[in-house]
C-alpha atoms as a PDB file:
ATOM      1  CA  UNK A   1       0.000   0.000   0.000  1.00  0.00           C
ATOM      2  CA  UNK A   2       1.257   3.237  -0.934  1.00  0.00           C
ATOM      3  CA  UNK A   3       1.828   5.815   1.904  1.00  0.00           C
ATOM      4  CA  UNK A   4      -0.910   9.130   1.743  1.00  0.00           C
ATOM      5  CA  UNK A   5       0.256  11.976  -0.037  1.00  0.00           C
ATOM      6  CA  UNK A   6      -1.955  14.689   1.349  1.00  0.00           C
ATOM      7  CA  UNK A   7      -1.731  17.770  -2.091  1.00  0.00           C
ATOM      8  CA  UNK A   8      -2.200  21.044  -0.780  1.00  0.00           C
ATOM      9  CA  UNK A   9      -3.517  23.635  -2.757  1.00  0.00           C
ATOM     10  CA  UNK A  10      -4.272  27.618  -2.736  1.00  0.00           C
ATOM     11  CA  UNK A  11      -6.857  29.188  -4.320  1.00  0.00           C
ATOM     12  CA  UNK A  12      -7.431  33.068  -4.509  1.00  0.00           C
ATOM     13  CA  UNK A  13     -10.444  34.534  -6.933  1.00  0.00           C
ATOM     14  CA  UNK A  14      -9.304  31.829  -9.565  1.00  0.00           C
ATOM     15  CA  UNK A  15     -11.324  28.572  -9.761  1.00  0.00           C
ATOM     16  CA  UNK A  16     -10.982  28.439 -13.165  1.00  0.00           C
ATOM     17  CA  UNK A  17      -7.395  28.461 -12.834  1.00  0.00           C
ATOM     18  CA  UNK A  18      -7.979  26.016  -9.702  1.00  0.00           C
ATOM     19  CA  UNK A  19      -9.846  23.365 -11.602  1.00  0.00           C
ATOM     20  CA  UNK A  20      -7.086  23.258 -14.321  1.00  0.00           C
ATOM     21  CA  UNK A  21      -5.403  22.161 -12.067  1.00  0.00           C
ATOM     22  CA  UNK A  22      -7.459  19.760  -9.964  1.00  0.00           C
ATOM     23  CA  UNK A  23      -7.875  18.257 -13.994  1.00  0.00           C
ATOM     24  CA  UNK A  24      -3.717  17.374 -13.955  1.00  0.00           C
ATOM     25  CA  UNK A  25      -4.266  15.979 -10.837  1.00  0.00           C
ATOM     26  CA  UNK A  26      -6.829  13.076 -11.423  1.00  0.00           C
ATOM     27  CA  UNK A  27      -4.407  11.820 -14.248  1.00  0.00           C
ATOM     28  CA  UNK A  28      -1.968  11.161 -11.469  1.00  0.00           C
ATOM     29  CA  UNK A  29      -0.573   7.138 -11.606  1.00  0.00           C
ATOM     30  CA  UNK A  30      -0.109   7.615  -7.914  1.00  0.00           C
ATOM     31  CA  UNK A  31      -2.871   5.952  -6.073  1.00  0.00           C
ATOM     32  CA  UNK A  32      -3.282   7.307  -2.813  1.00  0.00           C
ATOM     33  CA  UNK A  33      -4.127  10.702  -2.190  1.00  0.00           C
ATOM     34  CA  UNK A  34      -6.342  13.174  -1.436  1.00  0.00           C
ATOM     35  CA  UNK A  35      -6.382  16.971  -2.611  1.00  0.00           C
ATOM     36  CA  UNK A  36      -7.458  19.760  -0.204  1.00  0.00           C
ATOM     37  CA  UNK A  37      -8.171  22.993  -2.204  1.00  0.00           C
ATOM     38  CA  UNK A  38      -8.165  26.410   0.899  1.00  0.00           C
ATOM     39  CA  UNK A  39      -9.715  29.279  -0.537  1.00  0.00           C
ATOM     40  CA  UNK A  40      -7.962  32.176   0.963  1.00  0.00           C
ATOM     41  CA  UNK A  41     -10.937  34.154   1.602  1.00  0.00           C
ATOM     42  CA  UNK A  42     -11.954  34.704  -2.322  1.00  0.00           C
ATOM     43  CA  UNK A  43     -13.854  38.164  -2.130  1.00  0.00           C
ATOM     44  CA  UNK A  44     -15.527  37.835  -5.461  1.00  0.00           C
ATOM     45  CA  UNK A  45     -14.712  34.561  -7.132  1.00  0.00           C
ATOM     46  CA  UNK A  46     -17.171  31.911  -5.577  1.00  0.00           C
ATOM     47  CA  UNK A  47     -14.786  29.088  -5.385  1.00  0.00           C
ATOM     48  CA  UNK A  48     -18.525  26.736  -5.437  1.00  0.00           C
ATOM     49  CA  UNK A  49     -17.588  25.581  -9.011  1.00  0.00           C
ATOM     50  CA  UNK A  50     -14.690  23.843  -7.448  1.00  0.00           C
ATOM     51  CA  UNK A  51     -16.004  21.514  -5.100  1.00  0.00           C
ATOM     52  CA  UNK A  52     -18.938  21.190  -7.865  1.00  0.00           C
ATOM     53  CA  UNK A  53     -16.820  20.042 -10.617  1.00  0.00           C
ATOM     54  CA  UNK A  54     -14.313  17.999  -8.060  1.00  0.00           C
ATOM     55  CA  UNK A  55     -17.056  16.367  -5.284  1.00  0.00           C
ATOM     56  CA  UNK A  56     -13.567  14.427  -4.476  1.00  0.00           C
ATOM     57  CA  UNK A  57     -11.592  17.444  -3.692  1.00  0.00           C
ATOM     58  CA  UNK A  58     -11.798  18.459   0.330  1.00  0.00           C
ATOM     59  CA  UNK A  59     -12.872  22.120  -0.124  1.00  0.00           C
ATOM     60  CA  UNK A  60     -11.817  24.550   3.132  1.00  0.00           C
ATOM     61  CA  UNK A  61     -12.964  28.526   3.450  1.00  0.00           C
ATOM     62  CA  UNK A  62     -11.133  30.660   5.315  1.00  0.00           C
ATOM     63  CA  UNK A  63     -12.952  33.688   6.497  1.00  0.00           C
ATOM     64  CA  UNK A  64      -9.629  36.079   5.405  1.00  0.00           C
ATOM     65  CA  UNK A  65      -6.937  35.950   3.036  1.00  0.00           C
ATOM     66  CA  UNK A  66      -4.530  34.515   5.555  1.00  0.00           C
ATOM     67  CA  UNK A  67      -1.666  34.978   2.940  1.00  0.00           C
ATOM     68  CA  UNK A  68       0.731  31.912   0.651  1.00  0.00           C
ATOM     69  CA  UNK A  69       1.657  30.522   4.617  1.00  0.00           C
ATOM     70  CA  UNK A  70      -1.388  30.526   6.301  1.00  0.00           C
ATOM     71  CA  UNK A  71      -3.467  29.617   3.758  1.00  0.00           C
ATOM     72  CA  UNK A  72      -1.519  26.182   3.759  1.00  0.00           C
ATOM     73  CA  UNK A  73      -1.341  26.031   6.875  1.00  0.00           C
ATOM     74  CA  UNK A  74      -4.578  24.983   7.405  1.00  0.00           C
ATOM     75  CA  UNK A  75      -4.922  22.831   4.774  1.00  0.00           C
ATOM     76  CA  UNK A  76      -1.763  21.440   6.653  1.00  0.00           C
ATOM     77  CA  UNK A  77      -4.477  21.243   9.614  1.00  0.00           C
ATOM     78  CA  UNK A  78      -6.844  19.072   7.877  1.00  0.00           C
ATOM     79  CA  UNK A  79      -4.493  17.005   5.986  1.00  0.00           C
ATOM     80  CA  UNK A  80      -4.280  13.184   6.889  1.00  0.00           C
ATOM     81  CA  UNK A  81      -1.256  12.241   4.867  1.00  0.00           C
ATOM     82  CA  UNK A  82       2.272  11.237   5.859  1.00  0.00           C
ATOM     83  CA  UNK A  83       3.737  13.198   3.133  1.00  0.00           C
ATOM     84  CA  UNK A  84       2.217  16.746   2.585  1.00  0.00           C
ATOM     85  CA  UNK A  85       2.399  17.810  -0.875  1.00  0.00           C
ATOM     86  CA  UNK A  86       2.294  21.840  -1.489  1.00  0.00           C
ATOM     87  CA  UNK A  87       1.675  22.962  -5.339  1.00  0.00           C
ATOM     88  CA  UNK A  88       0.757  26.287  -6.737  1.00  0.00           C
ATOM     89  CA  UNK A  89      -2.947  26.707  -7.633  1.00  0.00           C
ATOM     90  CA  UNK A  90      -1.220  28.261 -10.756  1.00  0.00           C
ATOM     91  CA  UNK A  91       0.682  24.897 -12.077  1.00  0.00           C
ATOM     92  CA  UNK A  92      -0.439  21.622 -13.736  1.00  0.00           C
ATOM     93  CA  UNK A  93       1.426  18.357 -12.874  1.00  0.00           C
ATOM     94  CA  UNK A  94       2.940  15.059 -14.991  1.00  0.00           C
ATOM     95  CA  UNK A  95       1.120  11.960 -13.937  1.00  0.00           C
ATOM     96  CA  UNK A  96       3.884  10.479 -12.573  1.00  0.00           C
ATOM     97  CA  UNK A  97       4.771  13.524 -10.512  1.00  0.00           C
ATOM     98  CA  UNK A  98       4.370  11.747  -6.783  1.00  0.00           C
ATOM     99  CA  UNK A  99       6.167   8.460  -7.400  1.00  0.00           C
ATOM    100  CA  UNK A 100       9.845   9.890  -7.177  1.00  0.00           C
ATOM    101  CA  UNK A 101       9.250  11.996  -4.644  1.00  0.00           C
ATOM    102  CA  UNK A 102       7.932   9.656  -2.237  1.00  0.00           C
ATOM    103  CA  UNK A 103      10.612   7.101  -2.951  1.00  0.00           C
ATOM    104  CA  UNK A 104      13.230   9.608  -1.808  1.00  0.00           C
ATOM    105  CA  UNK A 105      11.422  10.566   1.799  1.00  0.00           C
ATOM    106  CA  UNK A 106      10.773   6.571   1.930  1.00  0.00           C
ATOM    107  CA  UNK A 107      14.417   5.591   1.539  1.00  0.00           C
ATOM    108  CA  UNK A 108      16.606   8.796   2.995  1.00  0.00           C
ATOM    109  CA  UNK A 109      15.270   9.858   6.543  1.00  0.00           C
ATOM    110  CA  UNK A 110      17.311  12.576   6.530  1.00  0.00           C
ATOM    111  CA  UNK A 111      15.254  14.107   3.481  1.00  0.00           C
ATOM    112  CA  UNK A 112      13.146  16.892   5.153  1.00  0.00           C
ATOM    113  CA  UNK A 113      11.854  18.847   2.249  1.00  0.00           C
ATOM    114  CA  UNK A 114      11.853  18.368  -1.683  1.00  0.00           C
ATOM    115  CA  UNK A 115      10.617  19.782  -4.773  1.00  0.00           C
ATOM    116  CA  UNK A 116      10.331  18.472  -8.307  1.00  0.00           C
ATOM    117  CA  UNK A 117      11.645  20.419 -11.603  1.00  0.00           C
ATOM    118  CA  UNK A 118       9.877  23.056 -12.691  1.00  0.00           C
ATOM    119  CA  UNK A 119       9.324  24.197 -16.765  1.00  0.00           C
ATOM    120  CA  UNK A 120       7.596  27.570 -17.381  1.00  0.00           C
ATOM    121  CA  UNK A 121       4.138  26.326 -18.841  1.00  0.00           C
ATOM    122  CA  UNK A 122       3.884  28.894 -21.634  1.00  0.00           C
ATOM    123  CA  UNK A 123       7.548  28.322 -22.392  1.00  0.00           C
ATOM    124  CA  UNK A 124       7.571  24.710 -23.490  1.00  0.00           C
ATOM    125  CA  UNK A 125      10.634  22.744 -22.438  1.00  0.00           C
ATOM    126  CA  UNK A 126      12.001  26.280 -20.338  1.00  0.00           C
ATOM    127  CA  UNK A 127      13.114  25.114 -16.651  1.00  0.00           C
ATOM    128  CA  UNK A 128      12.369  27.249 -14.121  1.00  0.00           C
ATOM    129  CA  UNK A 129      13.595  25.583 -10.971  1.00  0.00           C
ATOM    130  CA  UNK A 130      15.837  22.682 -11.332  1.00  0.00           C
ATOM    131  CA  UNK A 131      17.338  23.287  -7.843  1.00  0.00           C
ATOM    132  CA  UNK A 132      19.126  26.015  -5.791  1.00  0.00           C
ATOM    133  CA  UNK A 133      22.476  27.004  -4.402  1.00  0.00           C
ATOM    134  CA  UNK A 134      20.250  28.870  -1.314  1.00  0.00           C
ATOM    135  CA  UNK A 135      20.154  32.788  -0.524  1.00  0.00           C
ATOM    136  CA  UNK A 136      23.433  34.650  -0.454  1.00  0.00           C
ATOM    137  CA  UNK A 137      23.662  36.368   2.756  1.00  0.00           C
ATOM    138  CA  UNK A 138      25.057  39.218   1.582  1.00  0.00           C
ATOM    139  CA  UNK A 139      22.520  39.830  -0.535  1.00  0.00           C
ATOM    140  CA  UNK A 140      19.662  37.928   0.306  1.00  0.00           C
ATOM    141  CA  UNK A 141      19.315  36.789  -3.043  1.00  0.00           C
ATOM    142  CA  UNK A 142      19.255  33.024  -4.366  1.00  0.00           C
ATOM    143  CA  UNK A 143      21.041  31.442  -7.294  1.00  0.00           C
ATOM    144  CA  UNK A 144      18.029  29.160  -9.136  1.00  0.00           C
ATOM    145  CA  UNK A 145      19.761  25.935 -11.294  1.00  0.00           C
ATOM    146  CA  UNK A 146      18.865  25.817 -14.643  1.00  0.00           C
ATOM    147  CA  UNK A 147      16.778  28.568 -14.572  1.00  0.00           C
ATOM    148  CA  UNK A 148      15.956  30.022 -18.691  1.00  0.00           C
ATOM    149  CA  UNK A 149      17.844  26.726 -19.277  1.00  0.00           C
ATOM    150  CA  UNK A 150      16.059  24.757 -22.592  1.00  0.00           C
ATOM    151  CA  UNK A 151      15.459  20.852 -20.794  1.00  0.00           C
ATOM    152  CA  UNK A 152      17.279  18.091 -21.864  1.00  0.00           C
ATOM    153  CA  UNK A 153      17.628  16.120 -19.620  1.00  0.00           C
ATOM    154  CA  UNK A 154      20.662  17.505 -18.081  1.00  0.00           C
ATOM    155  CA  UNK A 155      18.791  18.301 -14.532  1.00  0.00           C
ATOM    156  CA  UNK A 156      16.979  14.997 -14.582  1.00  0.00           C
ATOM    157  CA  UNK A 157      19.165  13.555 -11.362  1.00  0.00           C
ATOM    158  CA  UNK A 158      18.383  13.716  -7.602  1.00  0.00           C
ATOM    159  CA  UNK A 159      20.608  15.397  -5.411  1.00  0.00           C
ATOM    160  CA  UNK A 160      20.553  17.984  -2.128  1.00  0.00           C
ATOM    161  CA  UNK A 161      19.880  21.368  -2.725  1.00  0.00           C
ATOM    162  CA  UNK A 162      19.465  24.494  -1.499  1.00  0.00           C
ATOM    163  CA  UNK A 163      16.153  25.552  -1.170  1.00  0.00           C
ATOM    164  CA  UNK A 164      13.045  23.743  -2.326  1.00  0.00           C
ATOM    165  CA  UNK A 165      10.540  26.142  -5.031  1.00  0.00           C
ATOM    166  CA  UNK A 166       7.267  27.167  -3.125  1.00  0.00           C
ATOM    167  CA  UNK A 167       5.532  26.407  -6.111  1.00  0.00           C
ATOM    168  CA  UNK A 168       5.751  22.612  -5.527  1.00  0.00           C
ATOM    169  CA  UNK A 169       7.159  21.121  -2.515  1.00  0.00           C
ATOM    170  CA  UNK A 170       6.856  18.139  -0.258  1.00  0.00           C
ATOM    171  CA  UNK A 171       7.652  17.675   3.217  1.00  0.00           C
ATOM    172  CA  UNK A 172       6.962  14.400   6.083  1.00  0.00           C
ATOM    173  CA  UNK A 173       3.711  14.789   8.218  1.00  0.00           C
ATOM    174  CA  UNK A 174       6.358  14.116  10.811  1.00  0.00           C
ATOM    175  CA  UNK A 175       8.526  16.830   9.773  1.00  0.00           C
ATOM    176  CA  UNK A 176       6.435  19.803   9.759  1.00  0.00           C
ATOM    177  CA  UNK A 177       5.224  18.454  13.206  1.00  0.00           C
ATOM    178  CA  UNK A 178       9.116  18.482  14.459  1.00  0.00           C
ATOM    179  CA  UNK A 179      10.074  22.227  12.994  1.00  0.00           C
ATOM    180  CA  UNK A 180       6.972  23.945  12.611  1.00  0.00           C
ATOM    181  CA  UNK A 181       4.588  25.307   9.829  1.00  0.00           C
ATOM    182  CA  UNK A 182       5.567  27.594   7.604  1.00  0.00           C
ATOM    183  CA  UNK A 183       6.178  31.350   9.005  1.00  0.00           C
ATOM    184  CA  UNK A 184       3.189  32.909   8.426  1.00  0.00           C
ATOM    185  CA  UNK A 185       4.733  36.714   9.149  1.00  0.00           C
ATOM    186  CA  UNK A 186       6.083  36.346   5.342  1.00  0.00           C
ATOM    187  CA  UNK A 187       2.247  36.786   3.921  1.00  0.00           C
ATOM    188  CA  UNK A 188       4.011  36.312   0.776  1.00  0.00           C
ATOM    189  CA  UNK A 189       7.379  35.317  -0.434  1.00  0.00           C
ATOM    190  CA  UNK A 190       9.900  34.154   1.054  1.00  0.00           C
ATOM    191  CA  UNK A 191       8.101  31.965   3.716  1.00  0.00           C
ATOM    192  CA  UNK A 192       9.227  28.903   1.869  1.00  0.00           C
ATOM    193  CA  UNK A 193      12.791  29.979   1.291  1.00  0.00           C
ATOM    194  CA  UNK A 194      12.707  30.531   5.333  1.00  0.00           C
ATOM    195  CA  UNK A 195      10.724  27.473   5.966  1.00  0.00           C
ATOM    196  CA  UNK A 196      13.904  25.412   4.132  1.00  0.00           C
ATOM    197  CA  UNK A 197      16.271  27.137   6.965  1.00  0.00           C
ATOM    198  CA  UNK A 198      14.355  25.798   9.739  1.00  0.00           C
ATOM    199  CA  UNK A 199      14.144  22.085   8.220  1.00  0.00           C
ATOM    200  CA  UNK A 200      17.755  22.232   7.906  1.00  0.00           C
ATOM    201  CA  UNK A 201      18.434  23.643  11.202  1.00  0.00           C
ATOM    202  CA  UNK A 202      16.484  20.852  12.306  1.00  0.00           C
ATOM    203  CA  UNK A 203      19.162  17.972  10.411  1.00  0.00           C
ATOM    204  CA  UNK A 204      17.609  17.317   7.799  1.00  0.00           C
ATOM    205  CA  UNK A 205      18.482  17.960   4.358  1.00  0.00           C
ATOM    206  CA  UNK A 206      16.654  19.978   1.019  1.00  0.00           C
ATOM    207  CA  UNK A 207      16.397  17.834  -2.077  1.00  0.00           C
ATOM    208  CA  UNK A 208      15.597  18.385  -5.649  1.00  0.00           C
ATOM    209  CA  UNK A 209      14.142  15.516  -7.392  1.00  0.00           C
ATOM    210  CA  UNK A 210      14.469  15.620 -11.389  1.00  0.00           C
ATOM    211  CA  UNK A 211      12.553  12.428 -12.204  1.00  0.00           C
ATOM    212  CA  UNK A 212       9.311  14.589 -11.244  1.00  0.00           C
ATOM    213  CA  UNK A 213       8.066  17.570 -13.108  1.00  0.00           C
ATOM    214  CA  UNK A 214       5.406  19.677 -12.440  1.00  0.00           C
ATOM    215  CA  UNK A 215       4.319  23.045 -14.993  1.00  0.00           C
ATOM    216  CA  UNK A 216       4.406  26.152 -13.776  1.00  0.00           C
ATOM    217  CA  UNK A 217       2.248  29.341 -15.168  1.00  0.00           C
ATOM    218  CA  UNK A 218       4.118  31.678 -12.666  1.00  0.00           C
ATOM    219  CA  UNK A 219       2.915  34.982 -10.839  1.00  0.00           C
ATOM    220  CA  UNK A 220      -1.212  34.363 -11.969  1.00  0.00           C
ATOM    221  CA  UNK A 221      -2.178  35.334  -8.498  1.00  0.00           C
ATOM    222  CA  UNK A 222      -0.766  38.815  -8.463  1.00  0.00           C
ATOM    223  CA  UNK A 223       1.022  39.333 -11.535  1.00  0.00           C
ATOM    224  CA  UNK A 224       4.929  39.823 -12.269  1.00  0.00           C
ATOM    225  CA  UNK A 225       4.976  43.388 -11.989  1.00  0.00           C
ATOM    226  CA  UNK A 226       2.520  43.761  -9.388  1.00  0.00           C
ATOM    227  CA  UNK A 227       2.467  47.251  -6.384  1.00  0.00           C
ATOM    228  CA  UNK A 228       1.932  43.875  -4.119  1.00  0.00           C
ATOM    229  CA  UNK A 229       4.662  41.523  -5.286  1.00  0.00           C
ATOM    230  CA  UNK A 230       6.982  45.000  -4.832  1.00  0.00           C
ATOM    231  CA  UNK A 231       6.037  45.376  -1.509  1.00  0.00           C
ATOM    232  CA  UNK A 232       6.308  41.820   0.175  1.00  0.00           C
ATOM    233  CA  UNK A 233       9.577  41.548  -2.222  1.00  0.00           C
ATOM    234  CA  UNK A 234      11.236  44.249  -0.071  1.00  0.00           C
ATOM    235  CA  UNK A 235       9.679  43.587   3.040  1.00  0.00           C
ATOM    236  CA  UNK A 236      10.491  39.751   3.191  1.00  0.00           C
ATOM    237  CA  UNK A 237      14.016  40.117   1.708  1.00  0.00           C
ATOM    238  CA  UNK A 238      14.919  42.067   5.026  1.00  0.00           C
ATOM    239  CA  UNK A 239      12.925  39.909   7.300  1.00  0.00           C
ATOM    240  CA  UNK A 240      14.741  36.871   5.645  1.00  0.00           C
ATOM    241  CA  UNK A 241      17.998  38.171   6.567  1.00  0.00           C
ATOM    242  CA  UNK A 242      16.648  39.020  10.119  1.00  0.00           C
ATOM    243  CA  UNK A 243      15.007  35.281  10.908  1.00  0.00           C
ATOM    244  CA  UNK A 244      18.245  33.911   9.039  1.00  0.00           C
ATOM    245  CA  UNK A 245      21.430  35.235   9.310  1.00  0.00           C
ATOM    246  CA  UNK A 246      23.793  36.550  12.347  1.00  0.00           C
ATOM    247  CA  UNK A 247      26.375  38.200  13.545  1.00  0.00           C
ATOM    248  CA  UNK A 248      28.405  40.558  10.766  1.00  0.00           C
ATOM    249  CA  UNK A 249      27.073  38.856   7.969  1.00  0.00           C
ATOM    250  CA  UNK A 250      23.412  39.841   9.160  1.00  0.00           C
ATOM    251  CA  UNK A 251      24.782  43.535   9.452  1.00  0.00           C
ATOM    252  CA  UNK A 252      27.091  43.557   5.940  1.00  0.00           C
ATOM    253  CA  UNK A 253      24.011  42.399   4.117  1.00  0.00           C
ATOM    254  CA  UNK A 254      21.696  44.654   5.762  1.00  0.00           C
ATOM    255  CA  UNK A 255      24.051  47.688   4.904  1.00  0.00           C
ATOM    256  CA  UNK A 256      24.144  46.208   1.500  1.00  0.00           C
ATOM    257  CA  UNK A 257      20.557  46.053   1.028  1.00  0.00           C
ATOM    258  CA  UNK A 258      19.948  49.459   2.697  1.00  0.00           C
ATOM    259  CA  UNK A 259      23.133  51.328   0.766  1.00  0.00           C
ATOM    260  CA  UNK A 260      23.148  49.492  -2.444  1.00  0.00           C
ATOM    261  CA  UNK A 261      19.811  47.635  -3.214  1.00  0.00           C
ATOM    262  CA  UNK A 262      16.925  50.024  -1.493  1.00  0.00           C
ATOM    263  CA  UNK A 263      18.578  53.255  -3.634  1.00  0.00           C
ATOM    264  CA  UNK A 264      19.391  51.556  -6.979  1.00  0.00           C
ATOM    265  CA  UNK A 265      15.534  49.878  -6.934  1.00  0.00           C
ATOM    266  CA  UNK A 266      14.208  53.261  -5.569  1.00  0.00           C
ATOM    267  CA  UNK A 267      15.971  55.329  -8.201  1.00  0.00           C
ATOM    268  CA  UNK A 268      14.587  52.783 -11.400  1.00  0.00           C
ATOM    269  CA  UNK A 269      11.354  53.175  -9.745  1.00  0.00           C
ATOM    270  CA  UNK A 270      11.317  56.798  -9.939  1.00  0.00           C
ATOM    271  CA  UNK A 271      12.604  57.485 -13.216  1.00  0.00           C
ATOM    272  CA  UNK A 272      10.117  55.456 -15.122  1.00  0.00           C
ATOM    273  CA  UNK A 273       7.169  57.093 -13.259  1.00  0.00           C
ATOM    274  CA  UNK A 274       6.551  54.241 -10.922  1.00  0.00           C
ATOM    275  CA  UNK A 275       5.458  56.126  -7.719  1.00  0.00           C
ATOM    276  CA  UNK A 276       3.376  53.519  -6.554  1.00  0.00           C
ATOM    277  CA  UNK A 277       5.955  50.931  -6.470  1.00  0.00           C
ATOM    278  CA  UNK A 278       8.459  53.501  -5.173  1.00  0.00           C
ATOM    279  CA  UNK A 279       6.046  53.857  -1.981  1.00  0.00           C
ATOM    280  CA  UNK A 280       5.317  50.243  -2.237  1.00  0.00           C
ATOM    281  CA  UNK A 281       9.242  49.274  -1.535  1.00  0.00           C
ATOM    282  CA  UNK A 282       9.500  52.390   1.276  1.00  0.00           C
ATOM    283  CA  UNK A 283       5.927  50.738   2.981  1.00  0.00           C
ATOM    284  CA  UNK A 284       7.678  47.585   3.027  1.00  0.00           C
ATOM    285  CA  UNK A 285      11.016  48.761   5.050  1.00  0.00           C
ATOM    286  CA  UNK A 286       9.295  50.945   7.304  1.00  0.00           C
ATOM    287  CA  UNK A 287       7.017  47.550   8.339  1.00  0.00           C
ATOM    288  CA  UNK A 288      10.450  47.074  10.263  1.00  0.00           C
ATOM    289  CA  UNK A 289      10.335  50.264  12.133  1.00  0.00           C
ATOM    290  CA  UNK A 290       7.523  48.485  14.753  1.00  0.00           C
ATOM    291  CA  UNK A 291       7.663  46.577  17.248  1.00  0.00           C
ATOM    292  CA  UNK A 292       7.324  42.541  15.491  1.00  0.00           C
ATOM    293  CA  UNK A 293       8.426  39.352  17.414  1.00  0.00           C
ATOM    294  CA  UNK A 294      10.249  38.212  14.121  1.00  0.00           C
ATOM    295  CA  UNK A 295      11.476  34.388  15.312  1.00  0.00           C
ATOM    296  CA  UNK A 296       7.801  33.672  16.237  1.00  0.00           C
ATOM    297  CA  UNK A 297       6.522  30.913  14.837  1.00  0.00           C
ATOM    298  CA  UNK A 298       3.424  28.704  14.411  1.00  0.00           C
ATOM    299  CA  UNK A 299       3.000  24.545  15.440  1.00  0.00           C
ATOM    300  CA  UNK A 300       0.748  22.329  14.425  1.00  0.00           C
ATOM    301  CA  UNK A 301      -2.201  21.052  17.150  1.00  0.00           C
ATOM    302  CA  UNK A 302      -2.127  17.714  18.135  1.00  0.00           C
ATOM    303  CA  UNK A 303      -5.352  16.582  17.515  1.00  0.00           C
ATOM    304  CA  UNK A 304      -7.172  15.149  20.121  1.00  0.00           C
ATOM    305  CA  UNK A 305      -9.506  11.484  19.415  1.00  0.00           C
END
């Protein structure tokens, strides 16, 4: 018997998008799963056509956009799986997406947290992810593998990594139980990247897995150029480097970021007319002026009989 995979999806005004999807899913050879579906508080998309077109699906509404971690999480609340499979409500899988990646938790206990290759969807045969040397912490920037790269078939191996891609990861039941759920101060990126640092400060290792590939239509939710994506960009990069790094590295890279990054950004921003952006990035450093416990972080309940 094959152990439950328990997929893990987000869905934000876009059930359409959603039940593409949900579609890639039931072609899956894997044979034991389920797939819970949390809208994120949806304002004006009814997610109904979701659980109408899926009756299989487990359907949760939150009462609030609880953000990329939080929404998760409580899908990571209902979930009855030993492995706990997290995918973009913006990607479409291979049908043999789950077999490789539960053969590598099922032979290497020290695997704590893997993700699949990623292609660009509208790019055909364009990798996205195929691994990660981590963030710099300097910088707080990360170095994707294979990223632009045409596939093939020189990322199909297995290997440690890294940092796993938010857009498709997979993690033990038992895991997530032993570190904690993923930081839900991020709202939006960089909670994965984070959540990586404390599986690894826990022992256990990052892994990408090439044998698995999942389709990626990137950025749906809020758009690549977005005043939002700008915002939590800034915002999380610093907090990163705060939950992350120490000592004078922390302070070189936030003197980097603060002397190098914030003006050169700030400067492009204002030159081609994009004030709201401009105050976007500025919002998003002075969120570090108040008073946030930063290292706090969530657990999951232990549920009671």
């Amino acid at each position: 018997m094959q152990p439950l995979v328990s997929i893990i999806t987000v869905n934000y005004n876009q059930p359409g998008i959603t039940c593409e999807l949900l579609a890639s899913l039931r072609l899956l050879t894997y044979s034991n799963y389920e797939v819970i579906v949390v809208d994120n508080g949806s304002p004006t998309e009814d997610p109904a056509p979701i659980a109408a077109r899926f009756p299989e699906v487990q359907l949760i509404r939150s009462a609030q956009n609880r953000g990329f971690a939080g929404g998760n999480n409580l899908g990571v609340a209902a979930a009855r799986g030993k492995y706990v499979f997290f995918l973009n409500n913006d990607t479409e899988v291979a049908p043999g997406l789950l077999e490789p990646l539960v053969a590598l938790f099922e032979t290497n206990p020290h695997a704590g947290i893997a993700s699949p290759k990623i292609r660009y969807y509208h790019s055909a045969g364009l990798i996205q992810y195929a691994g990660c040397a981590g963030i710099n912490p300097w910088t707080g920037r990360g170095h994707t593998i294979g990223s632009q790269e045409p596939d093939a078939g020189q990322h199909n191996g297995s290997f440690a990594t890294g940092l796993a891609h938010g857009a498709a990861m997979m993690l033990p039941m038992r895991v997530i139980r032993e570190v904690g759920l993923m930081p839900e101060l991020y709202f939006l990126y960089y909670e994965e990247h984070d959540w990586c640092q404390m599986v690894r400060r826990a022992g256990y290792e990052c892994h990408y897995v090439g044998a698995a590939t999942v389709l990626h239509k990137e950025s749906v939710s809020v758009g690549k150029t977005s005043v939002l994506k700008t915002h939590y960009m800034y915002r999380n990069r610093l907090l990163f480097m705060r939950r992350n790094v120490r000592g004078w590295q922390l302070w070189s890279g936030v003197l980097f970021f603060l002397l190098v990054a914030v003006p050169r950004h700030s400067l492009t921003f204002l030159l081609s007319a994009r004030h709201d952006h401009l105050r976007a990035l500025w919002r998003g450093l002075r969120w570090h002026l108040q008073p946030h416990n930063v290292h706090h972080n969530h657990f999951l309940s232990v549920r009671t009989p």
